[in-house]
PDB file of N, CA and C in Angstrom:
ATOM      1  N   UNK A   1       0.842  -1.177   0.000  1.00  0.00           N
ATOM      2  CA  UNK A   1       0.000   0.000   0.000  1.00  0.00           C
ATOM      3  C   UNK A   1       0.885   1.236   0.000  1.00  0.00           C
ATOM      4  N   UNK A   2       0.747   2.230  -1.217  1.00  0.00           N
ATOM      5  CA  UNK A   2       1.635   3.559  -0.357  1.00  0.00           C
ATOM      6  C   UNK A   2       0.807   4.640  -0.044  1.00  0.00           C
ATOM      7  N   UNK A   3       1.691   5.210   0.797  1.00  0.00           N
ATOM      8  CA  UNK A   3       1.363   5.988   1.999  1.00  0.00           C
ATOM      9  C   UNK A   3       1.277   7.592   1.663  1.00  0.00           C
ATOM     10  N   UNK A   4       1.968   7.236   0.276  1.00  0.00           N
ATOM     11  CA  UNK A   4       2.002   8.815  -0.106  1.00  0.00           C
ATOM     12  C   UNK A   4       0.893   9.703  -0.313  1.00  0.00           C
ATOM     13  N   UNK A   5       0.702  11.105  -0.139  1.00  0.00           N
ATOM     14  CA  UNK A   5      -0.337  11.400  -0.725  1.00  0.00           C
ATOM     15  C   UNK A   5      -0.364  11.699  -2.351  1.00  0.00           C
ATOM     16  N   UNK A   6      -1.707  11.976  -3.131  1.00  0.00           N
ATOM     17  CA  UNK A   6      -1.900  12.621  -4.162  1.00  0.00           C
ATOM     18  C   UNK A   6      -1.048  13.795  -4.443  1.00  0.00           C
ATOM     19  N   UNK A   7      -1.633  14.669  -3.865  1.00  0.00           N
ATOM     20  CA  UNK A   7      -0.975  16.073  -4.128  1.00  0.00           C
ATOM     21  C   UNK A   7      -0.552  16.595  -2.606  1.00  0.00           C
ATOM     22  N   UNK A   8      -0.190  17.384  -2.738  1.00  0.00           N
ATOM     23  CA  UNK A   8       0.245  17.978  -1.399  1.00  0.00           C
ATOM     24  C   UNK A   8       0.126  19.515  -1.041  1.00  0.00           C
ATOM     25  N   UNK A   9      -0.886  20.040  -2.292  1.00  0.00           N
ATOM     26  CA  UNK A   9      -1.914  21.361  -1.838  1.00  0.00           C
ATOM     27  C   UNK A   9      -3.096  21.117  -2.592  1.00  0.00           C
ATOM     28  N   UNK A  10      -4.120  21.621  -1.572  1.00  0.00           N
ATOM     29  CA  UNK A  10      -5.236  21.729  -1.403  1.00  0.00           C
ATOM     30  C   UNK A  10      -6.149  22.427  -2.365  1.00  0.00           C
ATOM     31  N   UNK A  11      -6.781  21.947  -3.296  1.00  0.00           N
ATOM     32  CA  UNK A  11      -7.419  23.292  -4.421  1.00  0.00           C
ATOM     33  C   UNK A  11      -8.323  23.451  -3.705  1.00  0.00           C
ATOM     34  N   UNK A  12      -8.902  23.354  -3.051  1.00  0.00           N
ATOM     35  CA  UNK A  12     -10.382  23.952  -2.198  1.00  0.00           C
ATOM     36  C   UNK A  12     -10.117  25.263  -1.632  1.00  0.00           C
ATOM     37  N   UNK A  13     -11.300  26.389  -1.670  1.00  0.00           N
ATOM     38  CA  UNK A  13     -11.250  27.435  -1.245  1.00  0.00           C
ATOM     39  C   UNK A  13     -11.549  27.270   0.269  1.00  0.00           C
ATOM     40  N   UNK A  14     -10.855  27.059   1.054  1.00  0.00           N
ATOM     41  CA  UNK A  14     -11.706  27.181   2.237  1.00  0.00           C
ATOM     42  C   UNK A  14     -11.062  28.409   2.988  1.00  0.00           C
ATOM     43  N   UNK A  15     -10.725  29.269   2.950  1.00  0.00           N
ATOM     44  CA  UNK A  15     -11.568  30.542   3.620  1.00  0.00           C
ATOM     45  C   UNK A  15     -13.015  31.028   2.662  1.00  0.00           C
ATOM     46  N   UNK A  16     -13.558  30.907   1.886  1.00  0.00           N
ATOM     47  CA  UNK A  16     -14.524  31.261   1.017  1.00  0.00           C
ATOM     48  C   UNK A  16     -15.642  30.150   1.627  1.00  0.00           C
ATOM     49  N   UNK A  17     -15.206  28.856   1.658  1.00  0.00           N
ATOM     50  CA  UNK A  17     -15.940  28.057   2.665  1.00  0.00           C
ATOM     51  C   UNK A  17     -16.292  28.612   3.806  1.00  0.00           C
ATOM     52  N   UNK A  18     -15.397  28.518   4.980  1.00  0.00           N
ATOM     53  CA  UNK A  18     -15.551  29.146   5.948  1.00  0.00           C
ATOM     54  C   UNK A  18     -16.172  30.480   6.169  1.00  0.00           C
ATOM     55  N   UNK A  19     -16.180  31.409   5.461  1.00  0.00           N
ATOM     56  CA  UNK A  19     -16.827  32.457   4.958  1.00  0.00           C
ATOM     57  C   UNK A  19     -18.722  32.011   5.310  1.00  0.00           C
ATOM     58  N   UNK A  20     -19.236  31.206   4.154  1.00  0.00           N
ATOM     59  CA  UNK A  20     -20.568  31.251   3.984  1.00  0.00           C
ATOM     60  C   UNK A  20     -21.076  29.976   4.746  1.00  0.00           C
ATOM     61  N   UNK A  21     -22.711  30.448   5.541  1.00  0.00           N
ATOM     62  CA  UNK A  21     -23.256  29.893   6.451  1.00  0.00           C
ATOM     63  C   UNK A  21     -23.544  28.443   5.879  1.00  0.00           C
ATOM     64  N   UNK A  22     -23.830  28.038   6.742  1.00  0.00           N
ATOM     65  CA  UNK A  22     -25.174  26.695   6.659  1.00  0.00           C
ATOM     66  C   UNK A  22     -26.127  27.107   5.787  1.00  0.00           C
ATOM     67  N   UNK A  23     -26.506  27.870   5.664  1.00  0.00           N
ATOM     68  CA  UNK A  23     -28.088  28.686   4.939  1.00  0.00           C
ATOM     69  C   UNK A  23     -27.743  29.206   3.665  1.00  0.00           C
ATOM     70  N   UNK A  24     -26.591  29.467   3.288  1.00  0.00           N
ATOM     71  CA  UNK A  24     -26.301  29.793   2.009  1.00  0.00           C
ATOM     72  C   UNK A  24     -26.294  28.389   0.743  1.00  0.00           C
ATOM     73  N   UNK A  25     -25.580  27.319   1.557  1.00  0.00           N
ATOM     74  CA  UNK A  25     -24.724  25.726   0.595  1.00  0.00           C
ATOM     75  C   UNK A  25     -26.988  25.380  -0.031  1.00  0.00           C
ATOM     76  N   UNK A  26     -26.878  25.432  -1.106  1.00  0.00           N
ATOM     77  CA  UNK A  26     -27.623  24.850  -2.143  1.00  0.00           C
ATOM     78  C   UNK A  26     -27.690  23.118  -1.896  1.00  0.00           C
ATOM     79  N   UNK A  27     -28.860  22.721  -1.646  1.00  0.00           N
ATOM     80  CA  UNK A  27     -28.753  21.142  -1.437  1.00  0.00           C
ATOM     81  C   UNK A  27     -29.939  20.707  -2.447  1.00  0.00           C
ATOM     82  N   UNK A  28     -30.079  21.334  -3.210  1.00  0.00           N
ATOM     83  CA  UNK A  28     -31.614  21.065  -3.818  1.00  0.00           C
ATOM     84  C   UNK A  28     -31.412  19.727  -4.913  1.00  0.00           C
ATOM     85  N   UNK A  29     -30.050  19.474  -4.945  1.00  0.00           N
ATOM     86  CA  UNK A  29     -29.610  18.643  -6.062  1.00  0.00           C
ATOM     87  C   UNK A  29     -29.411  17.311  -5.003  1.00  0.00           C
ATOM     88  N   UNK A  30     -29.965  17.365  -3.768  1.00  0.00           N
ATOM     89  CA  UNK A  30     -29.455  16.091  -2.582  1.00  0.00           C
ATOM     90  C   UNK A  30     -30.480  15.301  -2.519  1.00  0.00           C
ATOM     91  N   UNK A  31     -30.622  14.287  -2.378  1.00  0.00           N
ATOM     92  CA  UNK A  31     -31.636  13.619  -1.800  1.00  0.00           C
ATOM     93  C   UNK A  31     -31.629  13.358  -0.542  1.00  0.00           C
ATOM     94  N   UNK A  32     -32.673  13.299  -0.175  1.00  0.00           N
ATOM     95  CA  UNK A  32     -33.019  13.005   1.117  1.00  0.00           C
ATOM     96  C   UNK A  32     -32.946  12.072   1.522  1.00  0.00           C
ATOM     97  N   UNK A  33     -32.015  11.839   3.051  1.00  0.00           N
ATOM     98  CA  UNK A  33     -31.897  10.732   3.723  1.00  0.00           C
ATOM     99  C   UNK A  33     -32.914  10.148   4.322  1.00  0.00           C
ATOM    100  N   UNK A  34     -33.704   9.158   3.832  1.00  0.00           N
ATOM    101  CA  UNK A  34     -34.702   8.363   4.769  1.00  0.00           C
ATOM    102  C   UNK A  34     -34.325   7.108   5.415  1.00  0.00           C
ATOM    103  N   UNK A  35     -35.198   6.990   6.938  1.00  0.00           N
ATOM    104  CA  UNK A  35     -35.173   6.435   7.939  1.00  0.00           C
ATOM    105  C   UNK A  35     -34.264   5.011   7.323  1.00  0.00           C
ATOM    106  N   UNK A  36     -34.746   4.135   6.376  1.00  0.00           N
ATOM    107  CA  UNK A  36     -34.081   3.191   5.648  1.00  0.00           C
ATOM    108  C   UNK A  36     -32.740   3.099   5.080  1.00  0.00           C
ATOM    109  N   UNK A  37     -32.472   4.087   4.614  1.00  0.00           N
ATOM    110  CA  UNK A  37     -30.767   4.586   3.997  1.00  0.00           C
ATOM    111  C   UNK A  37     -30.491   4.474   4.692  1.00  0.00           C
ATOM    112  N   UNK A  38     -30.503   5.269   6.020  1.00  0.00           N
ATOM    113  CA  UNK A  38     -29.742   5.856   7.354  1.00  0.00           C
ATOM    114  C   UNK A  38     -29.713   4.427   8.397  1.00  0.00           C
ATOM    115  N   UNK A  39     -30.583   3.397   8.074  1.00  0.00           N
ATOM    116  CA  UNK A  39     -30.519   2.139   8.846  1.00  0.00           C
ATOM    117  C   UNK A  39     -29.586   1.058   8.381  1.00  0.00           C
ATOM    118  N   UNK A  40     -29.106   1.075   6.887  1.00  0.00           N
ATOM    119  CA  UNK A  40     -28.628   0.629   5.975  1.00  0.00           C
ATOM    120  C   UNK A  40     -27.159   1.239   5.373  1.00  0.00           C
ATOM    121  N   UNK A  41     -26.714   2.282   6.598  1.00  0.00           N
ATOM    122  CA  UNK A  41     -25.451   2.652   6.067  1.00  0.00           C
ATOM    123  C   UNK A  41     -24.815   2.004   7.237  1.00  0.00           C
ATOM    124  N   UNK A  42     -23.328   2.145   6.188  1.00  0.00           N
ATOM    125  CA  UNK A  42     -22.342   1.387   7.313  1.00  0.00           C
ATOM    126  C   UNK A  42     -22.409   1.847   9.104  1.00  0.00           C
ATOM    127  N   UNK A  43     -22.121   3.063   9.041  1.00  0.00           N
ATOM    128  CA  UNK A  43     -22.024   3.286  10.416  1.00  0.00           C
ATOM    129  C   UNK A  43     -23.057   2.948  11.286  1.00  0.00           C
ATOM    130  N   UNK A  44     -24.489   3.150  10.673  1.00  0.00           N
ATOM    131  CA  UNK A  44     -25.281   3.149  11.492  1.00  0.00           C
ATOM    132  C   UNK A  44     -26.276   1.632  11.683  1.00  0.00           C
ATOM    133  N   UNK A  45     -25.248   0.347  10.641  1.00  0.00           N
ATOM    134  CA  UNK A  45     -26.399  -0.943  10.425  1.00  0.00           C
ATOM    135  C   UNK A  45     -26.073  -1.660  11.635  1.00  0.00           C
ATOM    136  N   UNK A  46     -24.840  -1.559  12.411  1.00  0.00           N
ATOM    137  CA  UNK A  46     -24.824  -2.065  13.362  1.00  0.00           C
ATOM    138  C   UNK A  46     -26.274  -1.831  14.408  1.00  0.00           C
ATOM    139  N   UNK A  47     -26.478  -0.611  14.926  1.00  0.00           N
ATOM    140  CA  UNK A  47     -27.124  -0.169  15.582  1.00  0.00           C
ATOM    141  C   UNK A  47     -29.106  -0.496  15.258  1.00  0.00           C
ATOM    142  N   UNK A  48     -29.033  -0.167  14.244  1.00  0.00           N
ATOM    143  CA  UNK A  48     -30.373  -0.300  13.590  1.00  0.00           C
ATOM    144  C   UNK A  48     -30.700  -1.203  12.659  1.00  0.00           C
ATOM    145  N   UNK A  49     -31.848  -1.963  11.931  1.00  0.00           N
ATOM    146  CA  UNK A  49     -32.203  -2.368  11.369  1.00  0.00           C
ATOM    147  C   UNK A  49     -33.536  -1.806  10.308  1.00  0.00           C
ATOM    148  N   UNK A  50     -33.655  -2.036   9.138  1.00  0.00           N
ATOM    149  CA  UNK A  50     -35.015  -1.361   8.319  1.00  0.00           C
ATOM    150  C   UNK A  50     -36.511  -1.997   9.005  1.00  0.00           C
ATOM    151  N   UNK A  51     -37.646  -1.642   8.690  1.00  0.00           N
ATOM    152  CA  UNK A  51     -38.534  -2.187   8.729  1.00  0.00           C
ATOM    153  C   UNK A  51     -39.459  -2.249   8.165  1.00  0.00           C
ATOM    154  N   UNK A  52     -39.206  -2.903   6.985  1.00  0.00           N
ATOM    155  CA  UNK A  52     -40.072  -2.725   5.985  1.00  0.00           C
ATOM    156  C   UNK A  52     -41.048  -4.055   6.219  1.00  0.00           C
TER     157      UNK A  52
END
């Protein structure tokens, strides 16, 4: 396995990130997490199960 990284600077703007709220980021292109996804993802299948 190597250990190296990709690149070693960052193209992301993040002061421009950091800059704009929660209320500004556009999610309209997201789908919505329902109760089932969220029972069915890794982190959380331990814990939960669906019930369909």
């Amino acid at each position: 396995m190597n250990n190296e990284f990709t690149s070693s600077k960052s193209q992301t703007d993040w002061p421009r990130l950091d800059a704009i709220s929660d209320r500004d980021i556009d999610l309209s292109d997201c789908p919505e997490i329902t109760p089932k996804m969220f029972a069915l993802s890794s982190s959380s299948a331990r814990f939960a199960q669906p019930s369909d």
